[in-house]
Protein backbone atom coordinates (compact mmCIF):
# COMPACT_ATOMS: atom_id res chain seq x y z
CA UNK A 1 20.80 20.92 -22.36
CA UNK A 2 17.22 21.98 -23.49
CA UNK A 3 13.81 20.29 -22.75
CA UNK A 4 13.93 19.16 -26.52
CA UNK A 5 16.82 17.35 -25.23
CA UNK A 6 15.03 16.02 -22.35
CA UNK A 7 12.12 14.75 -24.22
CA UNK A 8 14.23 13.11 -27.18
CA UNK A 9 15.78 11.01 -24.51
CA UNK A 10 12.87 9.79 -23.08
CA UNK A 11 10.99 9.27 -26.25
CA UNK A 12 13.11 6.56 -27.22
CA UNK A 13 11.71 4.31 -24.58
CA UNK A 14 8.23 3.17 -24.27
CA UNK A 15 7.26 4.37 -20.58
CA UNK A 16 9.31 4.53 -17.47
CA UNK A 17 11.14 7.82 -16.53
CA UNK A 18 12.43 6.39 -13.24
CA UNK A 19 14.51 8.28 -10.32
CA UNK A 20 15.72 5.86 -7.78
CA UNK A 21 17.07 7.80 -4.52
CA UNK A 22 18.65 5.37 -2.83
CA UNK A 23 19.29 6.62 0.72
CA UNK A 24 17.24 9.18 1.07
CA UNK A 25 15.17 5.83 1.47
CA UNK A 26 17.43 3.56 3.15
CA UNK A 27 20.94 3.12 2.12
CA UNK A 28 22.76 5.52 4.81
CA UNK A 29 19.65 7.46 5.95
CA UNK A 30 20.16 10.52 8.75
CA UNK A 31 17.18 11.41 10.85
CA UNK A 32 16.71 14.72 9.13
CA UNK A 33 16.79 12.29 6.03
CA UNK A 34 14.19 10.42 7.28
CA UNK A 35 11.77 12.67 7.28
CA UNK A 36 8.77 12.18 4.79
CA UNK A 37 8.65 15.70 3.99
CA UNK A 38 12.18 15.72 2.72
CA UNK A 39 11.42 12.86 0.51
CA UNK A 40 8.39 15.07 -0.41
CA UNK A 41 10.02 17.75 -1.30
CA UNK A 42 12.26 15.77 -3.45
CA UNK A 43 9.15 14.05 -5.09
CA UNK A 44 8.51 18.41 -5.76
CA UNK A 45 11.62 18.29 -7.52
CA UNK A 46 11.53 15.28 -9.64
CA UNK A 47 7.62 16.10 -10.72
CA UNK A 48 8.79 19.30 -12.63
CA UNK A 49 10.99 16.40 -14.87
CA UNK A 50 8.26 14.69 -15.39
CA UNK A 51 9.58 11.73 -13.88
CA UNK A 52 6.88 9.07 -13.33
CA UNK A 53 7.98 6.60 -11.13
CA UNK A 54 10.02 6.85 -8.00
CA UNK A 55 12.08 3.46 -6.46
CA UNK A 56 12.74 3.46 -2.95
CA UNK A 57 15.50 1.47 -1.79
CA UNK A 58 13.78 0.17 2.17
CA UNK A 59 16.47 -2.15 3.30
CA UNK A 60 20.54 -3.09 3.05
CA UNK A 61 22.78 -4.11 4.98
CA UNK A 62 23.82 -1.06 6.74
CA UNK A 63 19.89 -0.40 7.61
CA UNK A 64 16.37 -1.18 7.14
CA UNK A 65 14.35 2.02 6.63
CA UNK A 66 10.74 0.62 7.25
CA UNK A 67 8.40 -0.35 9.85
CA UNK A 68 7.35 -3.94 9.35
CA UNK A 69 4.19 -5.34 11.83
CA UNK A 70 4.85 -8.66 12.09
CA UNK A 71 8.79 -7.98 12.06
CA UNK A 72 9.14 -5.01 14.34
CA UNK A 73 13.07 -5.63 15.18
CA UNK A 74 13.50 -4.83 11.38
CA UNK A 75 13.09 -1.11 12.14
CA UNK A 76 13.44 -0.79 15.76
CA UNK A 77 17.21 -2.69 15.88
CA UNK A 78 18.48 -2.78 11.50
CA UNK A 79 16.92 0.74 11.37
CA UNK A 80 18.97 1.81 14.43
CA UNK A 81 22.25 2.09 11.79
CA UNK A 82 23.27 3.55 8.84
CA UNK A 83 26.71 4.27 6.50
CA UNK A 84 29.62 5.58 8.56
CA UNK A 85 27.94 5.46 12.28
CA UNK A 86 25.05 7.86 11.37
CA UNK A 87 22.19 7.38 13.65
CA UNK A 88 19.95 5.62 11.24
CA UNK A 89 15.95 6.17 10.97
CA UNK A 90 12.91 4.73 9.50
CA UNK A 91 9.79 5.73 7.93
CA UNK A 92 6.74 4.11 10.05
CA UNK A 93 3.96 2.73 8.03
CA UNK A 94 1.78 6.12 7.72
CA UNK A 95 5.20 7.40 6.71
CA UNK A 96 5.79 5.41 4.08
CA UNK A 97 1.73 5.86 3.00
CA UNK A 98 1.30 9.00 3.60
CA UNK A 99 4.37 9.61 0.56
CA UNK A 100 2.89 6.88 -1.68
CA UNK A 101 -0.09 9.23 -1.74
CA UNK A 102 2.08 12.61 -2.06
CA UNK A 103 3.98 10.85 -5.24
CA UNK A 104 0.67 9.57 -6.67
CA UNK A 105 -0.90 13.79 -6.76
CA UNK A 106 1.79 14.57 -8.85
CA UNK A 107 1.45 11.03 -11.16
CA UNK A 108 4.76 9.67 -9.36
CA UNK A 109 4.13 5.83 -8.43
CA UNK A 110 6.42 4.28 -5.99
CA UNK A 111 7.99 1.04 -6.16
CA UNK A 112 9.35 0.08 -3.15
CA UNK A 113 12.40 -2.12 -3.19
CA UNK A 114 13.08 -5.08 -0.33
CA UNK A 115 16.95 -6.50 -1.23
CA UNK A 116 17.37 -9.69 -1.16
CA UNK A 117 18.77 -12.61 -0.84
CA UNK A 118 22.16 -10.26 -0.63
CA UNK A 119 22.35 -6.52 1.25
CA UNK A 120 20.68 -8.69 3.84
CA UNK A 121 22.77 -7.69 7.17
CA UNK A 122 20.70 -5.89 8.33
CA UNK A 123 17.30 -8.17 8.78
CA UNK A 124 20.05 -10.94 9.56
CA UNK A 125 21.26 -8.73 12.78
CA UNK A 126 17.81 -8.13 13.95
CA UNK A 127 16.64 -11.89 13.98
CA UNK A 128 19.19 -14.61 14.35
CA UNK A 129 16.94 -17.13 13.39
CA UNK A 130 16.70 -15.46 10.16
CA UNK A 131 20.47 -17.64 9.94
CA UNK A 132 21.85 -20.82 9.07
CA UNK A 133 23.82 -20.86 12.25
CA UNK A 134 20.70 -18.86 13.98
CA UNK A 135 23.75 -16.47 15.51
CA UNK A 136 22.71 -12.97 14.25
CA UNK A 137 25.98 -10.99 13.09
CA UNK A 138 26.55 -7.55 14.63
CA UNK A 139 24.94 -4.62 12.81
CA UNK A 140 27.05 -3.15 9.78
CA UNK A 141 27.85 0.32 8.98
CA UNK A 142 30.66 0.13 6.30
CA UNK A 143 30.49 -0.04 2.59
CA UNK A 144 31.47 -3.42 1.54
CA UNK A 145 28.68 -5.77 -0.62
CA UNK A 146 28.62 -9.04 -1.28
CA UNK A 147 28.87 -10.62 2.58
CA UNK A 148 25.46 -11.37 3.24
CA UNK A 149 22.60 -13.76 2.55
CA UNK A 150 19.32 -15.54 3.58
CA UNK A 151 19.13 -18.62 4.60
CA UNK A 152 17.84 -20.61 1.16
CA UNK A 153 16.66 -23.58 2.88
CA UNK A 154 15.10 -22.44 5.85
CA UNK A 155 11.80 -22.57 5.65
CA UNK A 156 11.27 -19.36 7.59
CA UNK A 157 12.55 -17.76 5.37
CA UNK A 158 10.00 -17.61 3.31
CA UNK A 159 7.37 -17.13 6.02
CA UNK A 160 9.82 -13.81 6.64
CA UNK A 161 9.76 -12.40 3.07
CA UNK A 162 5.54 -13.31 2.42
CA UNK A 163 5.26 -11.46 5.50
CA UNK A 164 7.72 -8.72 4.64
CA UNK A 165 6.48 -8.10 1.17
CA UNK A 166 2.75 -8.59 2.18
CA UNK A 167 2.82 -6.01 4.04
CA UNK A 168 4.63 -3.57 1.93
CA UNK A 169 2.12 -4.53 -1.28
CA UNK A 170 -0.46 -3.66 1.09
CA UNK A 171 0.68 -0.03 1.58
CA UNK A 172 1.61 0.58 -2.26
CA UNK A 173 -1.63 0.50 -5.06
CA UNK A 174 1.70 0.89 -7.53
CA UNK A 175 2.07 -2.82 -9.61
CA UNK A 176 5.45 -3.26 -8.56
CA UNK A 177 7.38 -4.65 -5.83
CA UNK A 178 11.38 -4.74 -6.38
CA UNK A 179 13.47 -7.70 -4.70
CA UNK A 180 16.76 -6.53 -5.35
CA UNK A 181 18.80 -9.64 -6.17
CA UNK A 182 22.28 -7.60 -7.10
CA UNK A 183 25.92 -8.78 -5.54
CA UNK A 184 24.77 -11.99 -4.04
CA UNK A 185 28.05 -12.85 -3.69
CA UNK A 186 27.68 -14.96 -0.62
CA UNK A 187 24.70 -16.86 -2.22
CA UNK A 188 25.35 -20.10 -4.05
CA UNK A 189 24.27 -20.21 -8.21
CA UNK A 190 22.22 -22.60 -7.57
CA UNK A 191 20.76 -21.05 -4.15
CA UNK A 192 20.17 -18.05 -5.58
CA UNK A 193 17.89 -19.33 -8.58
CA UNK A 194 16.04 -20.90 -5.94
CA UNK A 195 15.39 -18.21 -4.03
CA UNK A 196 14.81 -15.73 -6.90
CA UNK A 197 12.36 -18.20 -8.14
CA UNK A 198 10.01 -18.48 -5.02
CA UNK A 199 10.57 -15.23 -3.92
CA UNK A 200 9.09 -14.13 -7.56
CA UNK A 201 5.81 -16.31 -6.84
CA UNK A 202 5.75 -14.66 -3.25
CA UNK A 203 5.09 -11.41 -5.00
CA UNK A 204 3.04 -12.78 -7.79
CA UNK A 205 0.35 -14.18 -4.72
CA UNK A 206 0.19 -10.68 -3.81
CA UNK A 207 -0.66 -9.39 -6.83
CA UNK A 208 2.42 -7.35 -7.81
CA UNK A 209 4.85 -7.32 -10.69
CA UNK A 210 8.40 -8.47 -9.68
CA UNK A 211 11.40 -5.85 -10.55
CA UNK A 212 14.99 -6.97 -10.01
CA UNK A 213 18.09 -5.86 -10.44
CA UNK A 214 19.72 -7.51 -14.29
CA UNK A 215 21.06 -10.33 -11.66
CA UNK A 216 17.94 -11.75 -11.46
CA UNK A 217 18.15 -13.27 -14.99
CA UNK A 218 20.20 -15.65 -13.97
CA UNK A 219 17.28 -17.58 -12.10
CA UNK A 220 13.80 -18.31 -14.47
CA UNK A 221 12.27 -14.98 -14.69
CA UNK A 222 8.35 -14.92 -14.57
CA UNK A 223 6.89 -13.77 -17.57
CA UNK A 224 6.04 -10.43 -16.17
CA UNK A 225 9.47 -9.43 -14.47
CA UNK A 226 11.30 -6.64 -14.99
CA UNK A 227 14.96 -6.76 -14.77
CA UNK A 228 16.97 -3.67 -14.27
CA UNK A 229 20.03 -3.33 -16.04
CA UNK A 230 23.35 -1.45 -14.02
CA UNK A 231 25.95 -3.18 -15.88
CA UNK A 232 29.21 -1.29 -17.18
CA UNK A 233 29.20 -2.66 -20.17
CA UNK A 234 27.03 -2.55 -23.26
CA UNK A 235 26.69 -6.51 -24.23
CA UNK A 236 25.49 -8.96 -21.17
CA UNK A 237 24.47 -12.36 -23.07
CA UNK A 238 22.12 -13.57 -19.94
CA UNK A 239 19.90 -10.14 -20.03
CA UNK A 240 19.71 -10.47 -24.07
CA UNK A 241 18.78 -14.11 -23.77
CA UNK A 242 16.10 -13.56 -21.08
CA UNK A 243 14.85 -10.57 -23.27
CA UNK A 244 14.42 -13.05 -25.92
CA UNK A 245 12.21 -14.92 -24.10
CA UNK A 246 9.95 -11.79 -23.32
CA UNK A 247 11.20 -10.25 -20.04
CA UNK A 248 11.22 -6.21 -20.04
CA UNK A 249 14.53 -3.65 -19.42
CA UNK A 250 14.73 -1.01 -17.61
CA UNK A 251 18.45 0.89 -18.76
CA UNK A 252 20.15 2.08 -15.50
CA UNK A 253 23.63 1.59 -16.97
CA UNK A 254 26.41 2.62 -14.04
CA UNK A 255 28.38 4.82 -16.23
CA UNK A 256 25.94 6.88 -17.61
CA UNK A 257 22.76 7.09 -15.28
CA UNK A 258 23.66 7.20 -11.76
CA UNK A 259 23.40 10.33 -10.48
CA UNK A 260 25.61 9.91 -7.34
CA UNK A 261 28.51 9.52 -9.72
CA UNK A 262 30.87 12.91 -9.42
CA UNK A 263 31.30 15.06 -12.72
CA UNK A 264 34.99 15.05 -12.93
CA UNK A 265 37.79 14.59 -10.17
CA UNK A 266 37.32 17.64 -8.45
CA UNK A 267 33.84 17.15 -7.76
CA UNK A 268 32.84 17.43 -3.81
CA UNK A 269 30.40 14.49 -3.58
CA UNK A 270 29.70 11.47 -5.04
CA UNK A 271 31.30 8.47 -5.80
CA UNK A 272 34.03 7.50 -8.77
CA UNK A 273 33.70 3.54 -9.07
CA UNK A 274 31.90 3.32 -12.25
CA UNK A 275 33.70 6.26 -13.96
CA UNK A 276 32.89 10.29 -14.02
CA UNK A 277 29.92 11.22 -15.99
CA UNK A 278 29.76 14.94 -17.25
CA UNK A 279 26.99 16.03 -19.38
CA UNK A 280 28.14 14.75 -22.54
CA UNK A 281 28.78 11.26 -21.45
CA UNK A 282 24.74 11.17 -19.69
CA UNK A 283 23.12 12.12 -22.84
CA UNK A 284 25.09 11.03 -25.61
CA UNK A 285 23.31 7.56 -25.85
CA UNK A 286 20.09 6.01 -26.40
CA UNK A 287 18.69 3.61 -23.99
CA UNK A 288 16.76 2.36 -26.62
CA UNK A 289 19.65 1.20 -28.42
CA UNK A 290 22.28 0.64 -26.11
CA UNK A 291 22.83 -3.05 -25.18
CA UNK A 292 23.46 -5.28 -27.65
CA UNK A 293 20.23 -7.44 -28.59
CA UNK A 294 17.91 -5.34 -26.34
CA UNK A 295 16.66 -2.73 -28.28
CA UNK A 296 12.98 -1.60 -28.91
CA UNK A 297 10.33 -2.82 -27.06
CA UNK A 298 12.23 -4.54 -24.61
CA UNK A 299 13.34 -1.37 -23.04
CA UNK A 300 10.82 -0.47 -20.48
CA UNK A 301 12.68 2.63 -19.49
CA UNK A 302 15.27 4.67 -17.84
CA UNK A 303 16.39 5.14 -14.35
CA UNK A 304 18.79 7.06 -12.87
CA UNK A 305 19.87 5.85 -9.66
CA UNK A 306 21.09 8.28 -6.55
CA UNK A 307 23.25 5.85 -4.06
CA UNK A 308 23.91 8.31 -1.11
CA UNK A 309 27.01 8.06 1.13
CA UNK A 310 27.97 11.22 0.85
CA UNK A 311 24.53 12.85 0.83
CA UNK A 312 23.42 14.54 4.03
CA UNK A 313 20.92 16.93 3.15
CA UNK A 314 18.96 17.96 0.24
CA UNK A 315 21.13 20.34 -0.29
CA UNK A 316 23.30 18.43 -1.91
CA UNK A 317 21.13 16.74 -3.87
CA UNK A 318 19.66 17.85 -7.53
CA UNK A 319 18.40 18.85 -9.83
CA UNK A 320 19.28 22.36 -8.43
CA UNK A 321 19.09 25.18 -10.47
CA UNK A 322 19.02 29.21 -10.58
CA UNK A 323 15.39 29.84 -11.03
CA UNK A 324 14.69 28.06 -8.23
CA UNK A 325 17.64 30.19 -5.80
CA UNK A 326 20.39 27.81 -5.52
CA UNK A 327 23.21 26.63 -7.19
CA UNK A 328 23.83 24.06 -9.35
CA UNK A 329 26.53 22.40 -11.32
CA UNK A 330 27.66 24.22 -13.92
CA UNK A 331 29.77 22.06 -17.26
CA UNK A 332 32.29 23.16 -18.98
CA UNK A 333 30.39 21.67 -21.57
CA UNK A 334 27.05 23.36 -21.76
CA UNK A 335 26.85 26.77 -22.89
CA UNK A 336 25.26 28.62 -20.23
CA UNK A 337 22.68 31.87 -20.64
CA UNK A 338 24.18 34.59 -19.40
CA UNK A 339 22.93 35.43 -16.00
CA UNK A 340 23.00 31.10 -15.30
């Protein structure tokens, strides 16, 4: 694992080097997570990579991680929760601004990420007329996806997400704002190309490029969207077919990019759901090449996703490594200096 490595990877793909730390943003947030300067020093971490863009995940259903004006029950009552019965947190508006600007001294642009129409429980707890039945559900703080949705034909709804996502494009001189769109399960086909297409336009009036999860190809992507692919598998006929018609891919493939995936079976942390990835398995392929009929100049970039239920400090969190005083994870499969 040398930086020749490093670069060859990257240079396959046109721009994005991505990290997307999703927790220490909003997924199952601690208060000592919460903290900008952890998320600072992480940005520290990430800059020495190069890494060039960093996506913050703000809001799911076990929490929403920031402070919204017009919307203040968002943070004050979704923020109150988080994976497992942790306390929760949320990063206040000169929070969230004051590391847009920390990311942007060391060329890092944020792109902050609002889920929706799914991972939704959250918002949907804090404002029951946010619901069809205008009953809000009790707050969540478990692990299962897929249960929740806006309201689609409510018109508030789309006074909620302007609103929302105003304010956030506000705060972020980045071009992109992400709207999720992954596991909406509990969202009808046709709903959910509804929504996807109006929320798209919401962004578009406020001046930002949408990014979505791959899912989002299944409504009419604008022009300009980026989808971002997490599938498992290495063919997905709706993703080729909407990169045929022009719309850009960023490669976060499951199985080989996400970092909160353990190493083998006797790894501490991390999750197992989309397989173990060991060194040889995360750079042994070429984004650029990867999924069948999206090749070339489709491929926007990489990401590598951190999901983090079993994170609670930054301690367990990489990269980590010997020069810097702490340990690291050391593969069977790397030959290691001596003194590593």
């Amino acid at each position: 694992m040398t930086p020749t490595t490093v670069i060859a990877l990257s240079a396959r793909v046109k721009t994005a080097r991505t990290l997307s730390v999703e927790g220490l943003d909003g997924y199952s947030t601690t208060p000592a997570m919460a903290q900008r300067g952890q998320v600072q020093r992480y940005i520290d971490q990430i800059a020495l990579y190069k890494v060039n863009y960093l996506h913050l995940h703000l809001s799911d259903d076990q929490g929403w991680r920031i402070a919204i004006n017009s919307w203040p029950n968002l943070a004050i009552y979704g923020g109150a929760t988080a994976v497992g019965g942790d306390p929760g947190g949320f990063y206040t508006q000169a929070d969230y601004s004051a590391i847009v600007a920390y990311a942007a001294a060391r060329y890092i642009t944020i792109v902050p990420e609002i889920d929706m129409p799914g991972h939704t429980n959250a918002a949907l707890a804090s404002y029951a007329q946010l619901n069809c039945s205008g009953v809000a559900p009790p707050r969540y703080t478990g692990t299962a996806v897929g249960f929740s949705s806006l309201c689609v034909p409510l018109p508030l709804t789309y006074v909620f997400i302007d609103q929302v996502l105003g304010e956030i494009a506000a705060l972020t001189p980045g071009p992109y704002l992400h709207i999720g769109g992954d596991e909406a399960s509990s969202t009808t086909p046709a709903d959910y190309r509804t929504f996807i297409n109006q929320a798209q336009q919401i962004v578009a009036g406020h001046g930002k490029t949408v990014v979505g999860w791959h899912d989002i190809v299944n409504a009419t992507p604008l022009p300009s969207t980026v989808a971002q692919y997490w599938g498992t598998t290495a063919s997905n006929s709706a993703v080729v077919a909407a990169a045929a018609n022009g719309t850009k891919v960023i490669m976060l493939s499951a199985n080989l990019t996400y970092l909160d995936m353990k190493y083998r079976g006797s790894t501490k942390l991390g999750q197992r759901w989309a397989g173990f990835i060991d060194v040889d398995k995360a750079y042994s392929w070429d984004p650029g090449n990867y999924l069948s009929g999206v090749t070339g100049s489709a491929v926007l970039g990489v990401e590598a996703p951190l999901w983090t239920e079993t994170i609670r400090t930054t301690a367990n969190m990489g990269p980590r490594w010997h020069v810097m005083g702490i340990n690291y994870y050391h593969s069977t499969q790397v030959s290691w200096p001596a003194g590593s």
